[in-house]
Structure formats: structure tokens, C-alpha cells
C-alpha atoms as a PDB file:
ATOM      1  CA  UNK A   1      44.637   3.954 -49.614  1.00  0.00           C
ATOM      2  CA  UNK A   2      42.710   1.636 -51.517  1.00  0.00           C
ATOM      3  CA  UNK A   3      38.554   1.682 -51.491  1.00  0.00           C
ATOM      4  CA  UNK A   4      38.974  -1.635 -50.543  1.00  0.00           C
ATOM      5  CA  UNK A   5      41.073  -0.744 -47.428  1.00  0.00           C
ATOM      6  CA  UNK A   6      38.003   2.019 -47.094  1.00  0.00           C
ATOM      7  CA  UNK A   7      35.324  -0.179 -46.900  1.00  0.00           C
ATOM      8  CA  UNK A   8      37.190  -2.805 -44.372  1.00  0.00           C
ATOM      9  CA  UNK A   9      37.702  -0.138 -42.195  1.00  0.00           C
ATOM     10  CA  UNK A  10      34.047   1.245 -42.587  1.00  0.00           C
ATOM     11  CA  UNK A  11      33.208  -2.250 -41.743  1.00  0.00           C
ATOM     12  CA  UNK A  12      35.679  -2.492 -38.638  1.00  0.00           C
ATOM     13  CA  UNK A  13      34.128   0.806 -37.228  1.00  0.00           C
ATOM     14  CA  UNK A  14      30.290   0.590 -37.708  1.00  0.00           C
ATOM     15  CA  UNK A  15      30.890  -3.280 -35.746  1.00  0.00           C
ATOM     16  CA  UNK A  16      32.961  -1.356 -33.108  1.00  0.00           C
ATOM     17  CA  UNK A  17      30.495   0.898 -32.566  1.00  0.00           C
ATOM     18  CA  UNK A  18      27.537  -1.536 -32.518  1.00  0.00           C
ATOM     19  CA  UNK A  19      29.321  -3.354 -29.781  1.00  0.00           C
ATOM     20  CA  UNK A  20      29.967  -0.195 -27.688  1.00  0.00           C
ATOM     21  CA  UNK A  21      26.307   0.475 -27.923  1.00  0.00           C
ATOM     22  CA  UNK A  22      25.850  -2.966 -26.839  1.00  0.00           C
ATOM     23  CA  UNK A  23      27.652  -2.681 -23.965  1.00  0.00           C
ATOM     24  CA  UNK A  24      26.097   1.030 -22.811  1.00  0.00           C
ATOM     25  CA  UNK A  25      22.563  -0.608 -23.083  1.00  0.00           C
ATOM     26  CA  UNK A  26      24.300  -3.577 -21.051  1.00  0.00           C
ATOM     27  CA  UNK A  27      25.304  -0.932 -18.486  1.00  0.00           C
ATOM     28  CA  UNK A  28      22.282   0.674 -18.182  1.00  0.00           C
ATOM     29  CA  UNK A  29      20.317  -2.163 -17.585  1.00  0.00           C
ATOM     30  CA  UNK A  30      22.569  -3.264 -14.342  1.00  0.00           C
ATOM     31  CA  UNK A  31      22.502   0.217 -12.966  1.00  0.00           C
ATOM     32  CA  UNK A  32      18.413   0.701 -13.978  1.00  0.00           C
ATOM     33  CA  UNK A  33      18.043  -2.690 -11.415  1.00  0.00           C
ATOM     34  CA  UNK A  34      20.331  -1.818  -9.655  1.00  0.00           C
ATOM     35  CA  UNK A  35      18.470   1.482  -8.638  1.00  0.00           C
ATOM     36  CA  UNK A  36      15.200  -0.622  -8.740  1.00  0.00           C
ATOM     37  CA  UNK A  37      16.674  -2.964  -6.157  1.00  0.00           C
ATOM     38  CA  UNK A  38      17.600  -0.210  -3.809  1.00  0.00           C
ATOM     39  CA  UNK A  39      14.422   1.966  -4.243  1.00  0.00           C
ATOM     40  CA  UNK A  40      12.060  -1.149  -3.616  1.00  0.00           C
ATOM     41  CA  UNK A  41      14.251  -1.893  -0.347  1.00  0.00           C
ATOM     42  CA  UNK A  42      14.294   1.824   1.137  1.00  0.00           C
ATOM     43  CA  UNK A  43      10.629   1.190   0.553  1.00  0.00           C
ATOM     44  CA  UNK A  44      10.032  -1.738   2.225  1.00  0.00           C
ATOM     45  CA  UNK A  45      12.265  -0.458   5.566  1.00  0.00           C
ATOM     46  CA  UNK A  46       9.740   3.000   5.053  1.00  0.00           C
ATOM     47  CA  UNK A  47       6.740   0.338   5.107  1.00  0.00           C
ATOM     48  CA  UNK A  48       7.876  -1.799   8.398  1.00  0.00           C
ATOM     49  CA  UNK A  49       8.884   1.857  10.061  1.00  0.00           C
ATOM     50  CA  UNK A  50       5.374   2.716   9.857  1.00  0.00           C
ATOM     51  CA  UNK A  51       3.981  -0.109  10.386  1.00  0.00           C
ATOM     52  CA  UNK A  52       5.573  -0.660  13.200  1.00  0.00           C
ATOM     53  CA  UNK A  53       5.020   3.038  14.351  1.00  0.00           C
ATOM     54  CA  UNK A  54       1.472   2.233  13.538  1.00  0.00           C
ATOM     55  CA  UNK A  55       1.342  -1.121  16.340  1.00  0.00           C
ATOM     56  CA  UNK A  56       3.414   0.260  18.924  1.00  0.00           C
ATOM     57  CA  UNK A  57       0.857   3.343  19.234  1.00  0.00           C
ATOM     58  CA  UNK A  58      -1.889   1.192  19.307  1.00  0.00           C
ATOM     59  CA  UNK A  59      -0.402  -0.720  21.875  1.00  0.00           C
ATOM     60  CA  UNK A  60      -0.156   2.551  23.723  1.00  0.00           C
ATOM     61  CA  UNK A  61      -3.450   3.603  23.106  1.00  0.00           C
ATOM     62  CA  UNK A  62      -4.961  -0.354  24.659  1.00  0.00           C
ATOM     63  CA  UNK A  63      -2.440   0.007  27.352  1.00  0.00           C
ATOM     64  CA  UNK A  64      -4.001   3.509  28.333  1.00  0.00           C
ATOM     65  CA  UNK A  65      -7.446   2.395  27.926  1.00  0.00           C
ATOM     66  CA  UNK A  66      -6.962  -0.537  30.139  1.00  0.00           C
ATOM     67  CA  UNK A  67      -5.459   1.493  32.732  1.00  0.00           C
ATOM     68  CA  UNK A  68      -8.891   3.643  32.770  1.00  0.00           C
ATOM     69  CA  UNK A  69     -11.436   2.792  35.727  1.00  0.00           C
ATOM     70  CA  UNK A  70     -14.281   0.255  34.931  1.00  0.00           C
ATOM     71  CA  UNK A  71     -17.014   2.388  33.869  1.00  0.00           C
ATOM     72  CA  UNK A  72     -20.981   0.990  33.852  1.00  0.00           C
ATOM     73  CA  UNK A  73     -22.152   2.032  30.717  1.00  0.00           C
ATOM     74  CA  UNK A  74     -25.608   2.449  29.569  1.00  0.00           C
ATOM     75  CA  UNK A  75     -26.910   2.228  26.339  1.00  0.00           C
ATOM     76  CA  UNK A  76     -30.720   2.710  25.383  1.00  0.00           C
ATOM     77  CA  UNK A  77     -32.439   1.323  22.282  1.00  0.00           C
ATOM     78  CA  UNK A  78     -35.372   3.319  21.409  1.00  0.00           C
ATOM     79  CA  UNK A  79     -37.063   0.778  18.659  1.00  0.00           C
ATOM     80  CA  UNK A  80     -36.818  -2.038  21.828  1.00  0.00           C
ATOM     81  CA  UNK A  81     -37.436   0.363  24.862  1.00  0.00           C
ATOM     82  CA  UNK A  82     -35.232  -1.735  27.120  1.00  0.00           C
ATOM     83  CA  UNK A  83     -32.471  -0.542  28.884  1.00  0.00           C
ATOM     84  CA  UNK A  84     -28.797  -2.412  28.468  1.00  0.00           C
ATOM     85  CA  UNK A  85     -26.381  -2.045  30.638  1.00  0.00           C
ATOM     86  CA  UNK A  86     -22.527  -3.811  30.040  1.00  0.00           C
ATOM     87  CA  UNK A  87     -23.073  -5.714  33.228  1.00  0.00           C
ATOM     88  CA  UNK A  88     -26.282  -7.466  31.288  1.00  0.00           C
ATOM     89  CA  UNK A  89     -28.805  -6.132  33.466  1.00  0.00           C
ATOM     90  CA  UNK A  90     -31.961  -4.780  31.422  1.00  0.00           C
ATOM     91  CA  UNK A  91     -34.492  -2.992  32.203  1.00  0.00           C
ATOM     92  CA  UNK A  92     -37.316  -1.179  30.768  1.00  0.00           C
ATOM     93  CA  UNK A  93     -36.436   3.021  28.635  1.00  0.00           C
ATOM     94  CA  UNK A  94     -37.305   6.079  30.059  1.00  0.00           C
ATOM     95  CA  UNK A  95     -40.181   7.119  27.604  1.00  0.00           C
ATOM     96  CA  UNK A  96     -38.428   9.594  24.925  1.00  0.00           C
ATOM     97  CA  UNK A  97     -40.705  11.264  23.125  1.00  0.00           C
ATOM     98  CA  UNK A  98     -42.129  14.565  24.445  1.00  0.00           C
END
């Protein structure tokens, strides 16, 4: 063989090669989105799961509370002295201080 015929074929396999590299970083990009793709929808079905898991026991937790008997609660304001109840009745605090 010639050195001509040498440096053709140099030539021939140094292109071949850049093109197979080519292609592998081709490759790797479709399977790197690819993965992506399928990792940003297992999270989104993880996200709606809870979410959903989140409303439904919160609807559990009103539905319970509603079922509870009306209770007449009290609350007292010290600064104000008057007495609130949730019916809107006030009425003058029970002197705290001893």
C-alpha cells in the first residue's frame, strides 16, 4: 500500500468515527428525555395521589365535625372583660385576677 492509500483511509476512519460519536450523543439525548419525560410524569401522578389523599381526608375530617352536636362556646377576653358567646350574647367577665 501506498501512503496515499494510508492517509485516505486515515481520513475514511477518523469521519466514521466522528459520525458514530454523533449518533451515540444523538442517542443519549432521546433516552436522557426520554427518562426526563417519564420521571416528571410518575411525579406528577405522586403529586395528584397526595393531593388528592390530602382533600378526601379533609373532607372526612368536616364531615365528622359536622356530625358533632352544636356546642355553646364561650370565650372570655380579659383586656375587654366582656363575655362572648357564639350565639352573640355578651355579657360582662368573671373578675380574673386573684
Amino acid at each position: 500500500m501506498k501512503l496515499e492509500h494510508l492517509t485516505i483511509l486515515n481520513q475514511h476512519h477518523e469521519q466514521y468515527i466522528s459520525n458514530i460519536i454523533i449518533c451515540q450523543k444523538i442517542i443519549k439525548g432521546f433516552l436522557a428525555r426520554n427518562n426526563l419525560l417519564r420521571n416528571a410524569k410518575q411525579n406528577a401522578n405522586e403529586r395528584h395521589t397526595f393531593i388528592t389523599q390530602v382533600y378526601l381526608s379533609g373532607k372526612r375530617t368536616m364531615e365528622k365535625l359536622k356530625s358533632l352536636p352544636k356546642v355553646c362556646l364561650v370565650a372570655f377576653s380579659v383586656d375587654d372583660r366582656v363575655l362572648t358567646t357564639t350565639r352573640g350574647a355578651t355579657a360582662e367577665a368573671p373578675d380574673l385576677q386573684t
